[in-house]
N, C-alpha and C. Protein backbone atom coordinates (compact mmCIF):
# COMPACT_ATOMS: atom_id res chain seq x y z
N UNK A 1 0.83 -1.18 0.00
CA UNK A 1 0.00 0.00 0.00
C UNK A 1 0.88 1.24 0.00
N UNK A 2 1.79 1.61 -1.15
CA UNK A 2 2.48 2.87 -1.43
C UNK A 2 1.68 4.01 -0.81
N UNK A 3 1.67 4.18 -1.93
CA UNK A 3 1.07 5.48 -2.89
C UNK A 3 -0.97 5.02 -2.20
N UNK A 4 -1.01 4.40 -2.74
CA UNK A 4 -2.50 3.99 -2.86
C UNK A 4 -3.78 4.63 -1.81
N UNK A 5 -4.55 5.77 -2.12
CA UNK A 5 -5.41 5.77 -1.11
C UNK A 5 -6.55 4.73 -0.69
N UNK A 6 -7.11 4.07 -1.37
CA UNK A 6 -7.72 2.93 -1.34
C UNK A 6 -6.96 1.58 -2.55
N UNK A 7 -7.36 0.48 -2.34
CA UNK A 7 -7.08 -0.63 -2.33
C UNK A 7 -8.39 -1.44 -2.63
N UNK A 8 -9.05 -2.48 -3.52
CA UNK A 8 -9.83 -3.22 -3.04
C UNK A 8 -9.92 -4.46 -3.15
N UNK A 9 -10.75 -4.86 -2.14
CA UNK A 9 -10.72 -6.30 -1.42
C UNK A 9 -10.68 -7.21 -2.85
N UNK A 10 -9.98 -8.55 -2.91
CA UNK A 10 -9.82 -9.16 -3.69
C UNK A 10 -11.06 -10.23 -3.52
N UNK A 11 -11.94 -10.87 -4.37
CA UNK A 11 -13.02 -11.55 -4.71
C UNK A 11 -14.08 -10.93 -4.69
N UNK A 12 -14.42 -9.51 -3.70
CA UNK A 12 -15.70 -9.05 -3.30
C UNK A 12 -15.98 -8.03 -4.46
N UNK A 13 -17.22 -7.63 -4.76
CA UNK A 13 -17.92 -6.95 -5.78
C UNK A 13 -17.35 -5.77 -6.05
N UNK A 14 -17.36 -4.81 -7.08
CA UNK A 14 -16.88 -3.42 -7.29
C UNK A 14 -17.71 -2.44 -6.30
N UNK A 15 -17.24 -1.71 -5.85
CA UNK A 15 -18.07 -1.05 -5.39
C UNK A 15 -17.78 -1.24 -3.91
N UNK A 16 -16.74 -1.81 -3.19
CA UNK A 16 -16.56 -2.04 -1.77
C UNK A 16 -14.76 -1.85 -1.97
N UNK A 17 -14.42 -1.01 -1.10
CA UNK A 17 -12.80 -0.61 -1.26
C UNK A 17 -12.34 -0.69 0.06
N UNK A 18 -11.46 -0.74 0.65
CA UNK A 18 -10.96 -0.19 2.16
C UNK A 18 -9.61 0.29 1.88
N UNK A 19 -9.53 1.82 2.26
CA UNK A 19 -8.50 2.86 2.75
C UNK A 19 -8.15 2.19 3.44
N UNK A 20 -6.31 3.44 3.53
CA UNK A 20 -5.05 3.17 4.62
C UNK A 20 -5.63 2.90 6.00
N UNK A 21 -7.06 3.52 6.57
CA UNK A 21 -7.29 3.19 8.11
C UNK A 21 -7.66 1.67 8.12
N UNK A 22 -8.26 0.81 7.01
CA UNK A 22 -8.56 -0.09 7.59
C UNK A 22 -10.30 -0.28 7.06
N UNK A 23 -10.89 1.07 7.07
CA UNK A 23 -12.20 1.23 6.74
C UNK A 23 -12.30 0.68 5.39
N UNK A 24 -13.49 0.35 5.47
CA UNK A 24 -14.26 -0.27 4.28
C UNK A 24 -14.68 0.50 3.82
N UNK A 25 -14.95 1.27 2.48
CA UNK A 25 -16.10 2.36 1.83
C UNK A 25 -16.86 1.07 0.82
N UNK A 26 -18.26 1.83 0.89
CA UNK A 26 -19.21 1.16 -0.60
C UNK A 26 -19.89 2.30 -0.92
N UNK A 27 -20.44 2.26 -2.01
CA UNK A 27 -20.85 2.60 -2.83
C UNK A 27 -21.55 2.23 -4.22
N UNK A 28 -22.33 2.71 -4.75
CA UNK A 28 -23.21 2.45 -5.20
C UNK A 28 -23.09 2.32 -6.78
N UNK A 29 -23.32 1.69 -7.25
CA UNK A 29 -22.55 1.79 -8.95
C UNK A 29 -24.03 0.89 -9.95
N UNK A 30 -24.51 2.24 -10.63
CA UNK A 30 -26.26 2.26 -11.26
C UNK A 30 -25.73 1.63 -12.21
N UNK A 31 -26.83 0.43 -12.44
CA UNK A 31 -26.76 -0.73 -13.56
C UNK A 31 -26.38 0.38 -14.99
N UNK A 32 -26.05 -0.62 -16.26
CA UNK A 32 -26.24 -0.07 -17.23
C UNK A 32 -27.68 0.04 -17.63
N UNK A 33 -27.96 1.41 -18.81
CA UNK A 33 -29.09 1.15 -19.28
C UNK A 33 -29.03 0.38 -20.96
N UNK A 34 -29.92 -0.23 -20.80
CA UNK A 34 -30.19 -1.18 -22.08
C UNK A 34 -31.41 -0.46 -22.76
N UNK A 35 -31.07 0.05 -24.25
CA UNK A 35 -31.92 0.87 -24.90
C UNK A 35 -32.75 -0.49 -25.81
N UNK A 36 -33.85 -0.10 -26.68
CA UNK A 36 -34.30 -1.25 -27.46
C UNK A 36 -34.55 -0.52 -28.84
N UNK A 37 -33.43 -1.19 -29.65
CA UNK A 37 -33.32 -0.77 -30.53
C UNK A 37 -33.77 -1.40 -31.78
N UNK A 38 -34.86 -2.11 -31.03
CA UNK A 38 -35.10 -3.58 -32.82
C UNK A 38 -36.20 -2.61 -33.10
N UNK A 39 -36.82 -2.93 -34.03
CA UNK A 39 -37.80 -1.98 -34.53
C UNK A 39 -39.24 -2.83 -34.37
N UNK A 40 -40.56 -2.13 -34.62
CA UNK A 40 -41.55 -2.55 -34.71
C UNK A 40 -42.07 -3.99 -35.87
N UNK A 41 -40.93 -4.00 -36.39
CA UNK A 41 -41.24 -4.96 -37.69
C UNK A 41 -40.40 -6.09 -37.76
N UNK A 42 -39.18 -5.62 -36.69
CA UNK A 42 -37.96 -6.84 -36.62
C UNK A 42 -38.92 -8.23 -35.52
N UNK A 43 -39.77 -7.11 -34.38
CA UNK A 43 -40.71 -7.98 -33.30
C UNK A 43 -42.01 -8.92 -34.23
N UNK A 44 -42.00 -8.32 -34.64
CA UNK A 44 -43.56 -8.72 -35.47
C UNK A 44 -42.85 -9.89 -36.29
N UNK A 45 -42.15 -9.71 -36.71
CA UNK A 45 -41.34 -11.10 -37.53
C UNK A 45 -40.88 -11.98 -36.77
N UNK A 46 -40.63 -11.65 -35.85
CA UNK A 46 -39.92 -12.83 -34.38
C UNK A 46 -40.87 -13.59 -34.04
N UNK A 47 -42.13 -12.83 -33.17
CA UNK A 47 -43.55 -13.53 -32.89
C UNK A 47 -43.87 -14.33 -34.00
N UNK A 48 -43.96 -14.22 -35.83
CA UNK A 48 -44.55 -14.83 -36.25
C UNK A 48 -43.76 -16.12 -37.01
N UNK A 49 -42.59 -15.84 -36.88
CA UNK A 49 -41.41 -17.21 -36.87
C UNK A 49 -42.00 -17.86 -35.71
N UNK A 50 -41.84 -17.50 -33.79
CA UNK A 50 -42.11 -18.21 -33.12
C UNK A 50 -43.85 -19.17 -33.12
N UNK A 51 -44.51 -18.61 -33.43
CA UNK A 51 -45.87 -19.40 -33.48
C UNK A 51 -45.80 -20.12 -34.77
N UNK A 52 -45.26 -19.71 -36.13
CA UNK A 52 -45.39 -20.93 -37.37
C UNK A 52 -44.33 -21.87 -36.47
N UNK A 53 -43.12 -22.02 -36.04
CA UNK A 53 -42.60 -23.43 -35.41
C UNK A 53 -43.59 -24.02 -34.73
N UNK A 54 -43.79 -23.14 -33.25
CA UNK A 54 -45.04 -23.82 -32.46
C UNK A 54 -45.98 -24.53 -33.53
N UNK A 55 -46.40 -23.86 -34.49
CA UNK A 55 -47.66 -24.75 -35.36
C UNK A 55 -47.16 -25.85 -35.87
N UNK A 56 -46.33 -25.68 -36.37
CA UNK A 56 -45.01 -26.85 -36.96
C UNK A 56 -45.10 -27.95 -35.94
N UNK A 57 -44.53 -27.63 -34.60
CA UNK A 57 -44.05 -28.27 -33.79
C UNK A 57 -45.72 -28.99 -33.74
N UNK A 58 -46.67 -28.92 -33.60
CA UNK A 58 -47.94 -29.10 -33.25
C UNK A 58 -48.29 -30.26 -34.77
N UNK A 59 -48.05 -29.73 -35.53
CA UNK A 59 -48.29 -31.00 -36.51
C UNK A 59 -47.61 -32.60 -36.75
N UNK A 60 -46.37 -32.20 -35.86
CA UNK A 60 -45.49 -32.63 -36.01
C UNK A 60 -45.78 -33.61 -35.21
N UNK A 61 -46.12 -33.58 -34.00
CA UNK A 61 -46.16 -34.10 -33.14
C UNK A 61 -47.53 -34.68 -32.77
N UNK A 62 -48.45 -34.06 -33.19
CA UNK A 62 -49.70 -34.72 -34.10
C UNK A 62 -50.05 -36.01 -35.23
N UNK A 63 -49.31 -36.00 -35.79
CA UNK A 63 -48.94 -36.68 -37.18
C UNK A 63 -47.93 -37.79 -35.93
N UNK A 64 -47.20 -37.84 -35.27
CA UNK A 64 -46.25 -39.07 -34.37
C UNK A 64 -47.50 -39.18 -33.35
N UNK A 65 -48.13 -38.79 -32.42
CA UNK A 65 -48.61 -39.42 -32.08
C UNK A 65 -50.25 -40.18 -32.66
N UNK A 66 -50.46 -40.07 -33.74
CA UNK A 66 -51.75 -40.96 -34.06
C UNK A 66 -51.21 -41.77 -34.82
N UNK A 67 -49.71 -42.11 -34.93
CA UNK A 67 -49.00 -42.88 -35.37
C UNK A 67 -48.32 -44.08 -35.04
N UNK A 68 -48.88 -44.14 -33.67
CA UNK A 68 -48.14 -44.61 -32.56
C UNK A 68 -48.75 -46.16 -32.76
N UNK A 69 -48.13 -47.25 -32.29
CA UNK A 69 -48.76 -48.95 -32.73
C UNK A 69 -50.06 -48.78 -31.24
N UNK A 70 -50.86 -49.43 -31.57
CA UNK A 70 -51.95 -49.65 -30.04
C UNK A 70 -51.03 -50.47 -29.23
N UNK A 71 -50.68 -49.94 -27.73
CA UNK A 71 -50.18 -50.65 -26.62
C UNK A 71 -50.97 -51.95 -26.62
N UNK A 72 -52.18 -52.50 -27.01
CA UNK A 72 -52.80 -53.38 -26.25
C UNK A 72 -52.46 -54.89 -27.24
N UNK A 73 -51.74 -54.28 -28.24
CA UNK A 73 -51.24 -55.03 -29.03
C UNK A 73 -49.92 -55.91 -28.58
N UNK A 74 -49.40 -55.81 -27.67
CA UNK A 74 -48.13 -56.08 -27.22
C UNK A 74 -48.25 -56.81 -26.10
């Protein structure tokens, strides 16, 4: 500890330091902000990819199970 007015603790979060006395300081450090930058038409295309799979997925799995041998057969 030269020069150094604070120092901080090794493993613990940013935002927690302890000075030459020994004291601990914290402080407070405000999240980033996250802007939303997709547009009204990039969403609308997302939703309607996600529900044609879901429908997909729904035929799909439709079509395997009435496909299935009768258990009572076995």
């Amino acid at each position: 500890m030269a020069d150094d007015e604070t120092t901080t603790i090794p493993g613990i979060e940013r935002g927690v330091s302890v000075d030459q006395d020994g004291k601990s300081n914290v402080w407070a450090i405000e999240p980033k902000m996250e802007l939303d930058t997709t547009s009204n038409e990039d969403k609308t295309s997302s939703a309607l990819i996600a529900v044609g799979g879901l429908a997909a997925f729904g035929v799909v799995a439709a079509g395997i199970l009435t496909n299935l041998p009768d258990p009572t057969q076995f």
